[in-house]
PDB file of N, CA and C in Angstrom:
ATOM      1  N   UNK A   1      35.520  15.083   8.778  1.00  0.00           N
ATOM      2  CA  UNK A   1      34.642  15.531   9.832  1.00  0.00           C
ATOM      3  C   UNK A   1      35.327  16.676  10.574  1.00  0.00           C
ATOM      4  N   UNK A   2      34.680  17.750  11.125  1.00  0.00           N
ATOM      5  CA  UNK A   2      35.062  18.305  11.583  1.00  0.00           C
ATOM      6  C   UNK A   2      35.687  18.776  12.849  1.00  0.00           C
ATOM      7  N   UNK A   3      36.243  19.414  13.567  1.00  0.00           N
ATOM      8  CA  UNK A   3      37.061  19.064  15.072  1.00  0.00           C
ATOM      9  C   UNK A   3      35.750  19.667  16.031  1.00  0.00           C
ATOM     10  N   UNK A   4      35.282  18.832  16.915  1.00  0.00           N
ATOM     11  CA  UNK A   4      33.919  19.287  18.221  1.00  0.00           C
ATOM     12  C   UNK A   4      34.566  20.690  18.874  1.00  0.00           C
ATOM     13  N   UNK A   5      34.050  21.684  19.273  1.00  0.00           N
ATOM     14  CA  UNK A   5      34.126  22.823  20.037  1.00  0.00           C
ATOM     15  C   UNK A   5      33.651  22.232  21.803  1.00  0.00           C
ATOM     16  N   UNK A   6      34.351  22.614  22.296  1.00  0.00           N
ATOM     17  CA  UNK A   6      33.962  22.345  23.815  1.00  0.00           C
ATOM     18  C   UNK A   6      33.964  23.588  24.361  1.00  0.00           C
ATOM     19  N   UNK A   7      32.894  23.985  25.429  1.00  0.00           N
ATOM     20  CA  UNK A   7      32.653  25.281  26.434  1.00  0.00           C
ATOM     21  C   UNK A   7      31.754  24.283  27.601  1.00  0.00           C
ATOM     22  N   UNK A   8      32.121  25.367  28.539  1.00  0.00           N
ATOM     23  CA  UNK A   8      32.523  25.258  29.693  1.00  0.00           C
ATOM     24  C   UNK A   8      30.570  26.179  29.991  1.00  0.00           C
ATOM     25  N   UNK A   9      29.313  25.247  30.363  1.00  0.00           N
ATOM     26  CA  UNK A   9      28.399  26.171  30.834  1.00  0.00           C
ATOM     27  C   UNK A   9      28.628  26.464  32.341  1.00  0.00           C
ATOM     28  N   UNK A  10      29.120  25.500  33.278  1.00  0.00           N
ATOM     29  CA  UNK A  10      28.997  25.885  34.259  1.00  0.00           C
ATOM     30  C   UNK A  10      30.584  25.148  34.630  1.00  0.00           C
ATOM     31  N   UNK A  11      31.304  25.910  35.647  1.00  0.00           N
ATOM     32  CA  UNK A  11      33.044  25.157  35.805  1.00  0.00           C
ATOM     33  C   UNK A  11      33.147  24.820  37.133  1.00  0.00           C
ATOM     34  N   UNK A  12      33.155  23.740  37.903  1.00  0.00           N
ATOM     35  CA  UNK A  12      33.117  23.397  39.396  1.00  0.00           C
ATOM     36  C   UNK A  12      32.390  24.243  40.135  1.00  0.00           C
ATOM     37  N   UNK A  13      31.109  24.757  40.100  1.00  0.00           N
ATOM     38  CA  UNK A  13      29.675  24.549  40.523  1.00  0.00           C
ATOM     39  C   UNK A  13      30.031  24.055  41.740  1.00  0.00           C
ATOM     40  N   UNK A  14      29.611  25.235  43.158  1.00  0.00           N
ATOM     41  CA  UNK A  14      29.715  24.212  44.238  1.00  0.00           C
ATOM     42  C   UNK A  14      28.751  25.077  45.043  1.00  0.00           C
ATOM     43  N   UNK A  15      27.234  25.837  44.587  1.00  0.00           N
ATOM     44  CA  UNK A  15      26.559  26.281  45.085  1.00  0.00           C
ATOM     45  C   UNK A  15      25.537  26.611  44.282  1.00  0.00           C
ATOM     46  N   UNK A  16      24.444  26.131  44.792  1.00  0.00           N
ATOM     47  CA  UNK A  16      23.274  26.537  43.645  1.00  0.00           C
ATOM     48  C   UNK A  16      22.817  27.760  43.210  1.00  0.00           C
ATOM     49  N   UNK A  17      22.211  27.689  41.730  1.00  0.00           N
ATOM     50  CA  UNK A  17      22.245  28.839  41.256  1.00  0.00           C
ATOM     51  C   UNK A  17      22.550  28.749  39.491  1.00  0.00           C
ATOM     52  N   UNK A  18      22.166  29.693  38.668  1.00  0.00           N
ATOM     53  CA  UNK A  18      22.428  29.232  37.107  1.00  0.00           C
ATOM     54  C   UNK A  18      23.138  30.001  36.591  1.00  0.00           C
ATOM     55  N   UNK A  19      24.038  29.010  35.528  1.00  0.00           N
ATOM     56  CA  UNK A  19      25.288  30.176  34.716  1.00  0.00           C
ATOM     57  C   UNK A  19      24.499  30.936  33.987  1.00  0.00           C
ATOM     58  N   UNK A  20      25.987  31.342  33.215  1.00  0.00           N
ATOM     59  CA  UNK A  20      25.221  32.627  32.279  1.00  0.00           C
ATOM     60  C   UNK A  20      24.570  32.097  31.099  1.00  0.00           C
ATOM     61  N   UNK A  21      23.984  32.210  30.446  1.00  0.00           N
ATOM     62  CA  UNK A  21      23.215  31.962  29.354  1.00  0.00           C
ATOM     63  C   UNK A  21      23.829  32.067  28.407  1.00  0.00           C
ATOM     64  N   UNK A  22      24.031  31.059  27.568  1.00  0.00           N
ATOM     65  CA  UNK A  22      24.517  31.481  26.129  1.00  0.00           C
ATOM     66  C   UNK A  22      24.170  31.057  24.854  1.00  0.00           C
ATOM     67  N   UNK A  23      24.173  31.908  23.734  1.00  0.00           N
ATOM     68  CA  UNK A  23      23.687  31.114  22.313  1.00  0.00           C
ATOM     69  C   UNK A  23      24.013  29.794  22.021  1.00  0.00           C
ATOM     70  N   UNK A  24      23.058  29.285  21.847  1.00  0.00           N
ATOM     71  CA  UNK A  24      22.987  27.368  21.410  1.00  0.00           C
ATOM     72  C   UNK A  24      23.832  27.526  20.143  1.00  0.00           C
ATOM     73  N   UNK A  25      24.532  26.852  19.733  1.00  0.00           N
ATOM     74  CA  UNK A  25      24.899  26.450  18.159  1.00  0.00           C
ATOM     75  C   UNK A  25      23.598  25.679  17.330  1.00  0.00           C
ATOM     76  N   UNK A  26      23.222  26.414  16.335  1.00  0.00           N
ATOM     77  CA  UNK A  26      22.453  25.976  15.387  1.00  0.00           C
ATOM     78  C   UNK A  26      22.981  24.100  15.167  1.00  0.00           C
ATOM     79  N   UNK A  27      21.839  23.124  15.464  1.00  0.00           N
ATOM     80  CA  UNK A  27      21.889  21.297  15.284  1.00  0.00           C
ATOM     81  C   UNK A  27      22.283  21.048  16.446  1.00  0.00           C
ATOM     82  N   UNK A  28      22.612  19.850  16.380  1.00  0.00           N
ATOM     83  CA  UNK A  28      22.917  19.337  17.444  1.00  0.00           C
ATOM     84  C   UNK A  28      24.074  19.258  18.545  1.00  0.00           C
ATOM     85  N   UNK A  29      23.982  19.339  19.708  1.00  0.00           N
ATOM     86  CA  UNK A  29      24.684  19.737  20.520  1.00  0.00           C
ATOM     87  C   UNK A  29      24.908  18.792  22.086  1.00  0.00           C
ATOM     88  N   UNK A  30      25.742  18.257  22.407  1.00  0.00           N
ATOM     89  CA  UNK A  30      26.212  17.207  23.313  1.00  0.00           C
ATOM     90  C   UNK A  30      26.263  18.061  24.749  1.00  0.00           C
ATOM     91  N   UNK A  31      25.637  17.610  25.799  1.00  0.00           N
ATOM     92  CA  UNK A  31      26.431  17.945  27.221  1.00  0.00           C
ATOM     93  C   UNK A  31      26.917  16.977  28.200  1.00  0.00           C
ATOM     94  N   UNK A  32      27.374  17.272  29.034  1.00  0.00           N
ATOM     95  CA  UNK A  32      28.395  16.644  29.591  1.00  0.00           C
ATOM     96  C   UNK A  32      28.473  16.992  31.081  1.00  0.00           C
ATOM     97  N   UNK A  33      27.461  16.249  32.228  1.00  0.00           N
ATOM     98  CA  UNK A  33      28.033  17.138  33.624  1.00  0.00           C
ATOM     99  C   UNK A  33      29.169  15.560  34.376  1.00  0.00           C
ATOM    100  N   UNK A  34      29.824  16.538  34.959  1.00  0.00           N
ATOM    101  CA  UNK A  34      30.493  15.277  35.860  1.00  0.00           C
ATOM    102  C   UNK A  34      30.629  16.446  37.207  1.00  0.00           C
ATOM    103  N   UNK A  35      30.742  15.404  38.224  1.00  0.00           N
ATOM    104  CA  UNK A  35      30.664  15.753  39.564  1.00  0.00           C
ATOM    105  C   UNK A  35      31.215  15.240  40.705  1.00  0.00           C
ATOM    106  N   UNK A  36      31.522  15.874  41.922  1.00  0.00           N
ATOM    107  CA  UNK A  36      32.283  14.666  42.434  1.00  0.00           C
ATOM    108  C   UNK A  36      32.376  15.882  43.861  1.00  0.00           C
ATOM    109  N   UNK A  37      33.155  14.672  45.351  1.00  0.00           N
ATOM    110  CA  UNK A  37      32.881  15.243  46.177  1.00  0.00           C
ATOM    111  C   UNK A  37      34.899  15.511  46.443  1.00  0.00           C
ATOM    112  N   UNK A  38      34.855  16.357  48.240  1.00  0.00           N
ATOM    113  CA  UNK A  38      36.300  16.117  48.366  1.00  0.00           C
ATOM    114  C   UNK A  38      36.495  15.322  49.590  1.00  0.00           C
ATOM    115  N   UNK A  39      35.468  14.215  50.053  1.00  0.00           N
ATOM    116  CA  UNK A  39      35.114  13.501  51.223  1.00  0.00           C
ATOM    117  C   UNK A  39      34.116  13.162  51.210  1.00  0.00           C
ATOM    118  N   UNK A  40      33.568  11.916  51.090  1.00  0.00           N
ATOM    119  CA  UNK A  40      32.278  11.096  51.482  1.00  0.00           C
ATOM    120  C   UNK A  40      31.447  11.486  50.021  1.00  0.00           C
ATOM    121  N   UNK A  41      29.695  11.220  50.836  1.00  0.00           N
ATOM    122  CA  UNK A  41      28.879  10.887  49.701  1.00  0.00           C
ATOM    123  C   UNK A  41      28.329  12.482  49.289  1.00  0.00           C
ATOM    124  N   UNK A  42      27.829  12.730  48.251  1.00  0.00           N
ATOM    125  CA  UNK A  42      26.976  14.006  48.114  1.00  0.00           C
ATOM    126  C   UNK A  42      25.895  13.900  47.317  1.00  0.00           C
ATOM    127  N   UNK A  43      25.527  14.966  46.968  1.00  0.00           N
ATOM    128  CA  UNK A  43      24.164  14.509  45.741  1.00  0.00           C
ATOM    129  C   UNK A  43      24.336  16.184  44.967  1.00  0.00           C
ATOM    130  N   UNK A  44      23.742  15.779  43.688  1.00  0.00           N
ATOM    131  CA  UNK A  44      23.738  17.378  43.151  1.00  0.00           C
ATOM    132  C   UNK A  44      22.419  17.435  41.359  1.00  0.00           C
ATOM    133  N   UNK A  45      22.011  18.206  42.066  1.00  0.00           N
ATOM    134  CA  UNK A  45      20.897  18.006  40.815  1.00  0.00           C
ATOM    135  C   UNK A  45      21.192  19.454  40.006  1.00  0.00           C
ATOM    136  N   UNK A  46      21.307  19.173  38.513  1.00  0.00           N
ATOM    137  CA  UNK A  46      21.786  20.097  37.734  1.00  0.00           C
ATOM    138  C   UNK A  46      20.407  20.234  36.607  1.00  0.00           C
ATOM    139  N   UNK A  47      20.158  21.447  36.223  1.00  0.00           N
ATOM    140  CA  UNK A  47      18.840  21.122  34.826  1.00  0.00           C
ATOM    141  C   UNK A  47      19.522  21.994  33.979  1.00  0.00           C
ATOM    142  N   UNK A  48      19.217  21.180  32.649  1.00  0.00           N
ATOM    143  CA  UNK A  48      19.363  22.365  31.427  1.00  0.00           C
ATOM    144  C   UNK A  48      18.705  22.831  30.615  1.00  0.00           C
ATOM    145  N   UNK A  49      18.752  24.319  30.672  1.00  0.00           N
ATOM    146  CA  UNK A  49      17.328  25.174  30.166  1.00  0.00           C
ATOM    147  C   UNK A  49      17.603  25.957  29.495  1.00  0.00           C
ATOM    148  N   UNK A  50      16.592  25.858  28.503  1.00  0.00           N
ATOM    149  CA  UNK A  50      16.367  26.707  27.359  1.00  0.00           C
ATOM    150  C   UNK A  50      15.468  27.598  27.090  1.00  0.00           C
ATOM    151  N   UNK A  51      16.035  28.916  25.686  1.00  0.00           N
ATOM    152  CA  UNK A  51      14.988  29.464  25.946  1.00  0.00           C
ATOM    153  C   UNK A  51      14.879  30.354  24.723  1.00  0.00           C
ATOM    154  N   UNK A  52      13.730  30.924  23.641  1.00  0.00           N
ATOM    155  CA  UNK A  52      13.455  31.860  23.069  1.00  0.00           C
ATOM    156  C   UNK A  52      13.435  32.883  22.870  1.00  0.00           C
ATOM    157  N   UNK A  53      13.431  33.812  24.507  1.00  0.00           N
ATOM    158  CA  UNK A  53      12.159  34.502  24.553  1.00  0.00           C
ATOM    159  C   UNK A  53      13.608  35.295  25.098  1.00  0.00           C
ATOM    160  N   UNK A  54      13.572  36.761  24.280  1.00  0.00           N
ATOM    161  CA  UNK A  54      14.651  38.035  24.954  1.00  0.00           C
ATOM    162  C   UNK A  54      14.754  38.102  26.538  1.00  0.00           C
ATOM    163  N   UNK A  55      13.696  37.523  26.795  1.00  0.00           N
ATOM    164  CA  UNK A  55      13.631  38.396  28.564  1.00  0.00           C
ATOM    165  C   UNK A  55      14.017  36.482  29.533  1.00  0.00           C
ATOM    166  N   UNK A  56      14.551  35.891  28.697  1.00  0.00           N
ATOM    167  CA  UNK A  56      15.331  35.010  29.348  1.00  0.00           C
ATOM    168  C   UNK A  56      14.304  34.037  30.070  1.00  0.00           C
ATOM    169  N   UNK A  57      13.041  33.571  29.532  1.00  0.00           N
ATOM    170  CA  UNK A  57      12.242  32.935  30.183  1.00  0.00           C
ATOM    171  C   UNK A  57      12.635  31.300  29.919  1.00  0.00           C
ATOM    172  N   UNK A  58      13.280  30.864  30.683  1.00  0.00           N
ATOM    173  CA  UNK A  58      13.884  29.451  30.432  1.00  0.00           C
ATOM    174  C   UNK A  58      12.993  28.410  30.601  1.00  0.00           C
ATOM    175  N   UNK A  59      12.805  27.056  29.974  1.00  0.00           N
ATOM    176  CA  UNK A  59      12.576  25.904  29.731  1.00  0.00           C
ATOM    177  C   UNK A  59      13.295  24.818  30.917  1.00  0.00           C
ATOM    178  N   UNK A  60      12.766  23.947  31.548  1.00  0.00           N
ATOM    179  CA  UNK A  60      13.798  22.764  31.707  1.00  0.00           C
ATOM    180  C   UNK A  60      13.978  21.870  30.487  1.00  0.00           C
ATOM    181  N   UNK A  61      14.683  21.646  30.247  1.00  0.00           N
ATOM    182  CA  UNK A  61      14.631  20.163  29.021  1.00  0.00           C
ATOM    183  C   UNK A  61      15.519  19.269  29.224  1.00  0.00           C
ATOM    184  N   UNK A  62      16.361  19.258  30.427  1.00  0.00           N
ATOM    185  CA  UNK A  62      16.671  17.872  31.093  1.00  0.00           C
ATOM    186  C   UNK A  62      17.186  17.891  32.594  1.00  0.00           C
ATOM    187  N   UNK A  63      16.677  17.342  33.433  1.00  0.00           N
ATOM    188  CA  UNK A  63      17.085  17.187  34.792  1.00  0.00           C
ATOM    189  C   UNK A  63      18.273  16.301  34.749  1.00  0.00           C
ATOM    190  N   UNK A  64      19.299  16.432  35.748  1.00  0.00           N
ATOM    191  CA  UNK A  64      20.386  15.137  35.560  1.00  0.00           C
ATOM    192  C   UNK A  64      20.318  15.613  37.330  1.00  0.00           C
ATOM    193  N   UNK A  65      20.482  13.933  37.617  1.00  0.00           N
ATOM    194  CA  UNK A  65      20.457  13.760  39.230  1.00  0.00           C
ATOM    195  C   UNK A  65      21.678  12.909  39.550  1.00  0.00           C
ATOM    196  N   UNK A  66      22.764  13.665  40.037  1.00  0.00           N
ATOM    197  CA  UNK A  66      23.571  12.751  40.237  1.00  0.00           C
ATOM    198  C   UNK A  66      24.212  12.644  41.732  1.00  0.00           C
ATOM    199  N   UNK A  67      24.716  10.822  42.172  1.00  0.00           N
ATOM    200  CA  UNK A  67      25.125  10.688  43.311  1.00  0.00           C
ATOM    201  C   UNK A  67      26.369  10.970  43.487  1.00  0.00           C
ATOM    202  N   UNK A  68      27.106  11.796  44.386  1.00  0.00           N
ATOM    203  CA  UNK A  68      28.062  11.841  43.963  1.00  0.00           C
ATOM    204  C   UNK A  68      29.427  11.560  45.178  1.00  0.00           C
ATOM    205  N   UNK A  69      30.582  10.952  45.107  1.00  0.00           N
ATOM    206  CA  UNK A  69      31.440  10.790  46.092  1.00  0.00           C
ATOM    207  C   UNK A  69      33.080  10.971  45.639  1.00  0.00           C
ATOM    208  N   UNK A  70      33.997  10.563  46.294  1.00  0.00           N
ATOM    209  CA  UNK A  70      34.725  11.437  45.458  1.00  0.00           C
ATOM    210  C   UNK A  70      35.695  10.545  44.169  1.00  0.00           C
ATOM    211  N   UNK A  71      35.527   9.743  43.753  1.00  0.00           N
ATOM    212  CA  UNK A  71      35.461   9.777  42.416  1.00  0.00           C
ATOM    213  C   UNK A  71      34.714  10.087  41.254  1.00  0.00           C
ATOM    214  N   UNK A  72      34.413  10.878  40.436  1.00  0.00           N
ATOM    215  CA  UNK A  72      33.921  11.883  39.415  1.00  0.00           C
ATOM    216  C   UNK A  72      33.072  10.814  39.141  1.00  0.00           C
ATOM    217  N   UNK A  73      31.599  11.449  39.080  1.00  0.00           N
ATOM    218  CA  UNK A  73      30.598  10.580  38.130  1.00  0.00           C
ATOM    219  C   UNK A  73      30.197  11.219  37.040  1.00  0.00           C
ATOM    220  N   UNK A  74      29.439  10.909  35.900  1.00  0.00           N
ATOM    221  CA  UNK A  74      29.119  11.789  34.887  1.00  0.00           C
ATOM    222  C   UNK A  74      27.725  11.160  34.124  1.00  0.00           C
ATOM    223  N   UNK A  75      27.305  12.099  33.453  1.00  0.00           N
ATOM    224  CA  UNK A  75      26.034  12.065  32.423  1.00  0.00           C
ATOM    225  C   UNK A  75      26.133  12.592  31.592  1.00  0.00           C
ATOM    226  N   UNK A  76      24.976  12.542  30.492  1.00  0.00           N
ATOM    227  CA  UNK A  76      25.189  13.497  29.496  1.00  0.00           C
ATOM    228  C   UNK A  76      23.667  13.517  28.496  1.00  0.00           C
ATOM    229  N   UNK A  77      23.648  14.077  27.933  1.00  0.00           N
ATOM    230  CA  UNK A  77      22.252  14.374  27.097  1.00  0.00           C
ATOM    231  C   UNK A  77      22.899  15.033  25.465  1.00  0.00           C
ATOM    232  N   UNK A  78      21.744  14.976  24.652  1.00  0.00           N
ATOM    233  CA  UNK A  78      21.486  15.546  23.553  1.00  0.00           C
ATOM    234  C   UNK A  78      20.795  16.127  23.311  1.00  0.00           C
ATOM    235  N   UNK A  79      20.645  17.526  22.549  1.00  0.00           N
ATOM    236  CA  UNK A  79      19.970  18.430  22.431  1.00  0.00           C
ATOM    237  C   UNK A  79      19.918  18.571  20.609  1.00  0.00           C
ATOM    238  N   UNK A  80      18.960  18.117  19.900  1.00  0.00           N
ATOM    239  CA  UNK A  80      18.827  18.528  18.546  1.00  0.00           C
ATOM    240  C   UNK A  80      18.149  19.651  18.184  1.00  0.00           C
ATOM    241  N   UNK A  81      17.200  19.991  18.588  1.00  0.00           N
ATOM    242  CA  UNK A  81      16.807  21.301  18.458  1.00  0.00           C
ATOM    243  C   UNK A  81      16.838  22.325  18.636  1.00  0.00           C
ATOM    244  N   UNK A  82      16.822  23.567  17.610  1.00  0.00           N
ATOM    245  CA  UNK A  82      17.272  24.911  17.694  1.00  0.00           C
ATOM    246  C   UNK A  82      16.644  25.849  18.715  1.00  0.00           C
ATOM    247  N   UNK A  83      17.497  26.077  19.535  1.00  0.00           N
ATOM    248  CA  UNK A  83      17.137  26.960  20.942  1.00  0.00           C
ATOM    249  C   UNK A  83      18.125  28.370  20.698  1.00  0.00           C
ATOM    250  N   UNK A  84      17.575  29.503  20.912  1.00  0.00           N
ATOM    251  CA  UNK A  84      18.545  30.712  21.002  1.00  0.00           C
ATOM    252  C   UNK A  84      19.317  30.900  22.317  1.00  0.00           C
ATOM    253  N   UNK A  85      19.007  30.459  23.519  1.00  0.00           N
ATOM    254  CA  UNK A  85      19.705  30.193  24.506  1.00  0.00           C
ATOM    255  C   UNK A  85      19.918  29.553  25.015  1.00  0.00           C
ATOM    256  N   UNK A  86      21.139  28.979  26.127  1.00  0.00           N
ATOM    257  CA  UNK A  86      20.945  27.581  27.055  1.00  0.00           C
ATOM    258  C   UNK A  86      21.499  28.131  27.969  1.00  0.00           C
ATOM    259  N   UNK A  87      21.038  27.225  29.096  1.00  0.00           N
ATOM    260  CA  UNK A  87      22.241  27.524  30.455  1.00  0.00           C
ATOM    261  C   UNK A  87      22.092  25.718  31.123  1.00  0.00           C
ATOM    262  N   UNK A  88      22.973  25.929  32.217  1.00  0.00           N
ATOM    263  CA  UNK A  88      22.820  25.024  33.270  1.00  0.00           C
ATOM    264  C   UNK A  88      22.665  25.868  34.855  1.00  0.00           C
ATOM    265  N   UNK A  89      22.020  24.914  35.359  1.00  0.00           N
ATOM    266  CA  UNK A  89      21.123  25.623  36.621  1.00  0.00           C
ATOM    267  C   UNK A  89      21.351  24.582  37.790  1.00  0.00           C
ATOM    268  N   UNK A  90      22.265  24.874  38.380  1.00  0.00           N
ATOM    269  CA  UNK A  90      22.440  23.660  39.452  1.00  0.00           C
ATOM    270  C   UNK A  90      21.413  23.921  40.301  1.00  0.00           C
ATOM    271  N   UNK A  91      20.720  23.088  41.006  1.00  0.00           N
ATOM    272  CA  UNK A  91      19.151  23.500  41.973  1.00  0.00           C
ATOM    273  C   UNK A  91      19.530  22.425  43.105  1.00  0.00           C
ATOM    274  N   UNK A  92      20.445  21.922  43.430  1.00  0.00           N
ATOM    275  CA  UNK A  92      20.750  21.445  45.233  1.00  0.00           C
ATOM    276  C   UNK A  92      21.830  20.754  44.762  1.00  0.00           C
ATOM    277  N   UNK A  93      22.483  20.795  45.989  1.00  0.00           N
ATOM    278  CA  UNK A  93      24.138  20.228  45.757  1.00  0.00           C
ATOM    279  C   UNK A  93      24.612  19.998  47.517  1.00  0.00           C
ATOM    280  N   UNK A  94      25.051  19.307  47.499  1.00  0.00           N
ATOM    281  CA  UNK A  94      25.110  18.443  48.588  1.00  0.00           C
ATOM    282  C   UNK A  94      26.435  17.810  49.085  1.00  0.00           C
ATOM    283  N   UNK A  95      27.239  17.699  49.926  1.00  0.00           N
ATOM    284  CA  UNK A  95      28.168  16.797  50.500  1.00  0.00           C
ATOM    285  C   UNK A  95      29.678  17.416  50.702  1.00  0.00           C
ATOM    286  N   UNK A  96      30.698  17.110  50.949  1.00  0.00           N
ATOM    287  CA  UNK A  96      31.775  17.503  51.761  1.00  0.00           C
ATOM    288  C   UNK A  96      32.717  17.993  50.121  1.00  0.00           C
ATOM    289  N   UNK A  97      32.870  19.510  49.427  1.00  0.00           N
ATOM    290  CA  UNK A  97      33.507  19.997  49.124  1.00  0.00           C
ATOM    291  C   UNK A  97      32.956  19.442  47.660  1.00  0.00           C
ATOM    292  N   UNK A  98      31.627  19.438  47.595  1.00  0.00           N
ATOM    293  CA  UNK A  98      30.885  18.795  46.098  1.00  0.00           C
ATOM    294  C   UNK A  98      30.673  19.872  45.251  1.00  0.00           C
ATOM    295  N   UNK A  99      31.176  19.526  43.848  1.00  0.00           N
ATOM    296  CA  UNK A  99      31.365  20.316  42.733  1.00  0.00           C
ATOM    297  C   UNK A  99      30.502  19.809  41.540  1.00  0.00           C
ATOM    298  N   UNK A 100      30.008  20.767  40.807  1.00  0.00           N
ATOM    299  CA  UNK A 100      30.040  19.819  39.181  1.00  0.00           C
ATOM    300  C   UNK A 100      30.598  21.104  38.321  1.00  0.00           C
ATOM    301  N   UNK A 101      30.396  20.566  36.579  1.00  0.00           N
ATOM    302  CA  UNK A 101      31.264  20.882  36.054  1.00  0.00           C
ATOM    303  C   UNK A 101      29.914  20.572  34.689  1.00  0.00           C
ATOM    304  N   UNK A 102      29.609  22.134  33.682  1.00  0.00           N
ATOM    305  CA  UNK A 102      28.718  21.268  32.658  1.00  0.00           C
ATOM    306  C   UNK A 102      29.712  21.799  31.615  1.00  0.00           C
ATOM    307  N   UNK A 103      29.482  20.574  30.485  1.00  0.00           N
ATOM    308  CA  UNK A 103      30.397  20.858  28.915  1.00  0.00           C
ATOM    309  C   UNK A 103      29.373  20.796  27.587  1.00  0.00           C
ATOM    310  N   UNK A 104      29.716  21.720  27.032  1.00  0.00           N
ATOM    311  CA  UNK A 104      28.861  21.449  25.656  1.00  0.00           C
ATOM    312  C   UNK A 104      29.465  21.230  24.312  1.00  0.00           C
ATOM    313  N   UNK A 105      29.442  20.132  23.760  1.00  0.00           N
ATOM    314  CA  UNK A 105      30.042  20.093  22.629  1.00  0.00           C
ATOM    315  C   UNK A 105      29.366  20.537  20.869  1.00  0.00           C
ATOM    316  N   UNK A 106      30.060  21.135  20.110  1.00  0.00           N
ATOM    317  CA  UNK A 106      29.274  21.137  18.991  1.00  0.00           C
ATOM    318  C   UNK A 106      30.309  21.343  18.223  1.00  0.00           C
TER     319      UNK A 106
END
């Protein structure tokens, strides 16, 4: 079997707003957000979107809602189908020095 590739879509995320976009790997493809605060409780909602279309017209195809405090929480999804782009899009983030962090494996 072969050794997984890991990248980095979005790297301690601590203000909303979406990374850069990048080519999906052709099959299937793993993500990975974890999150966490530097004091008390927070919240942080991350989506990951895809997309076809040259002029960057993105898809949601998974919301991840996570609570977050300061030990690291995490989620993750699967993506089997062939997309020419992806990103992650953090859309509210919340609490005392709250970060996330998205990974994609393939």
């Amino acid at each position: 079997m072969g050794q997984i590739i890991v990248a980095k879509l979005l790297n301690a995320a601590t203000a909303t707003g979406a990374g850069s976009s990048c080519d999906k790997p052709r099959g299937s493809c793993t993500y990975h957000i974890i999150g966490s605060t530097t004091a008390g409780a927070g919240a942080a909602t991350v989506t990951l979107e895809v997309s076809n279309d040259e002029t960057d017209n993105f898809l949601v195809v998974k919301t991840f809602n996570l609570v977050l405090g300061t030990s690291i929480v995490g989620d993750g999804f699967e993506v089997t189908a062939s997309w020419q782009k992806i990103r992650a899009n953090v859309t509210a983030i919340s609490g005392t020095g709250a970060s996330v962090t998205v990974y994609q494996g393939f």
